[in-house]
Protein backbone atom coordinates (compact mmCIF):
# COMPACT_ATOMS: atom_id res chain seq x y z
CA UNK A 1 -11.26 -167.54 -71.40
CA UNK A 2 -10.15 -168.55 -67.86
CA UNK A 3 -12.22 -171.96 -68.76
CA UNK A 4 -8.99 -172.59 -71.02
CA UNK A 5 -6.79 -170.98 -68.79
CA UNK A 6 -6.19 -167.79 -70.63
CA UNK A 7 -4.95 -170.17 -73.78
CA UNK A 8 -6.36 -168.88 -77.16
CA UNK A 9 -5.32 -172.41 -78.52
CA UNK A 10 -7.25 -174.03 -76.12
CA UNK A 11 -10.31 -172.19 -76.89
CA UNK A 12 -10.20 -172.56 -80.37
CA UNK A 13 -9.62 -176.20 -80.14
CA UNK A 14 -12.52 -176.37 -77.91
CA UNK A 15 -15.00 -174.37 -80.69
CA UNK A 16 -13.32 -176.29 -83.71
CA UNK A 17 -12.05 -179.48 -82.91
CA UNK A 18 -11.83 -180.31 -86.59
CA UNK A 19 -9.09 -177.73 -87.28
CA UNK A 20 -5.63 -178.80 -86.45
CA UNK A 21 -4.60 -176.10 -84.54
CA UNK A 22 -0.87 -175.93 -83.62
CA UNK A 23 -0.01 -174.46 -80.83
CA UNK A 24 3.32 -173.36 -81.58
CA UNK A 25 2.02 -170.92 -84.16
CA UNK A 26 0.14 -169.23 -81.01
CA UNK A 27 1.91 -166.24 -79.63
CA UNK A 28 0.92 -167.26 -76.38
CA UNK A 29 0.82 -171.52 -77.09
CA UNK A 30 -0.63 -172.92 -74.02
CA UNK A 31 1.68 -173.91 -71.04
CA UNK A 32 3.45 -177.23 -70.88
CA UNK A 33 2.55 -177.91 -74.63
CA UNK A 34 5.60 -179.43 -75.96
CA UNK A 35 5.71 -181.89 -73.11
CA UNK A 36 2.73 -183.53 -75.14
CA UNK A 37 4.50 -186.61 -76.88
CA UNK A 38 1.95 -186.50 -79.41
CA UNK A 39 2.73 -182.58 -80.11
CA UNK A 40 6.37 -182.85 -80.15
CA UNK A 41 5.89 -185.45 -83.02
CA UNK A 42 3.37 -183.17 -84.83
CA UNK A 43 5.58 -180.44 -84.33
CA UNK A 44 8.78 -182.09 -85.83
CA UNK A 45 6.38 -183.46 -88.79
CA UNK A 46 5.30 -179.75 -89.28
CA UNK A 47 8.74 -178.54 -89.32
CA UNK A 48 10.20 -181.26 -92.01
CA UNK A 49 7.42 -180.56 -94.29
CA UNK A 50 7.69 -176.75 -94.22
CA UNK A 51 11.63 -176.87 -94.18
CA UNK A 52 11.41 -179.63 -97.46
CA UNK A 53 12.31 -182.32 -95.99
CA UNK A 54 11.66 -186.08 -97.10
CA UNK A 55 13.45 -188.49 -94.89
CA UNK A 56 15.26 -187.87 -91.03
CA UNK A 57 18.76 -188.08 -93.09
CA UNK A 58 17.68 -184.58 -94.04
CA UNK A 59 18.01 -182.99 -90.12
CA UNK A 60 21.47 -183.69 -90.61
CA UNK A 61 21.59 -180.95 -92.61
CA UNK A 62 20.40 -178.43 -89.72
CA UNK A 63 24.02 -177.04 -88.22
CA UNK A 64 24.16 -176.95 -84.28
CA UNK A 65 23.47 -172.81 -84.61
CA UNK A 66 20.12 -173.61 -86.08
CA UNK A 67 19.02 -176.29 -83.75
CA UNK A 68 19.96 -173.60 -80.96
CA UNK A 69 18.10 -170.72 -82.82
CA UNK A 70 15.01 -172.89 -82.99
CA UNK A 71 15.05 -173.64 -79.29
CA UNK A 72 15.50 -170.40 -78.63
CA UNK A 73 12.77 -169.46 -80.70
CA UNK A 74 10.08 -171.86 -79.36
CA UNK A 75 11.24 -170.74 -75.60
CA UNK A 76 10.83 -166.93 -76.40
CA UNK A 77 7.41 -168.17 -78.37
CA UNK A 78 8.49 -166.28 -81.23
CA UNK A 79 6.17 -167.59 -84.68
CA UNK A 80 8.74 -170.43 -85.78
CA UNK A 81 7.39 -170.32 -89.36
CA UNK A 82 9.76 -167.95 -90.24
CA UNK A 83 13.34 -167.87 -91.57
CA UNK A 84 15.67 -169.48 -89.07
CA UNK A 85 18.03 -166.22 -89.02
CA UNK A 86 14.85 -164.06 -87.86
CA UNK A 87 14.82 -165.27 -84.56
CA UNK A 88 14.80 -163.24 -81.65
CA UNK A 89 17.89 -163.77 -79.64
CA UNK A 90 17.77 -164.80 -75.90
């Protein structure tokens, strides 16, 4: 595991590259992942489609409390699949 520097996501994407893994479903997602252009994009696709959402005019629906819940939620690495009002407060 120290190959992937102690990153399950890292291993796994390693062994299955033809799984999309996302690494903010990982307990532990691997350091420095949302600095990854390509996995901030992925991540905001993710988040539309599981929240409904069919065009960008629908984030204007998200009130400021929820955009602050859901950073606080990816910084304590909390699974972000769940309800917004579940998060764990920082």
């Amino acid at each position: 595991m120290s190959k992937y520097d102690s990153s399950p996501f890292l291993a796994l994407k390693a062994a299955y590259p033809e799984h999309e893994w996302l690494p903010w479903l990982f307990t532990t997602p691997p350091r420095n992942w949302s600095d990854s252009p390509e996995y901030r994009l992925k991540f905001w696709e993710w988040f539309s489609k599981e929240h409904g959402f069919t065009s960008l005019h629908d984030f204007y629906k998200l009130s400021s409390n929820e955009v602050e819940q859901l950073r606080r939620a990816l910084l304590c690495k909390v699974n972000i699949s769940i309800k917004f009002n579940h998060f764990c407060n920082v």
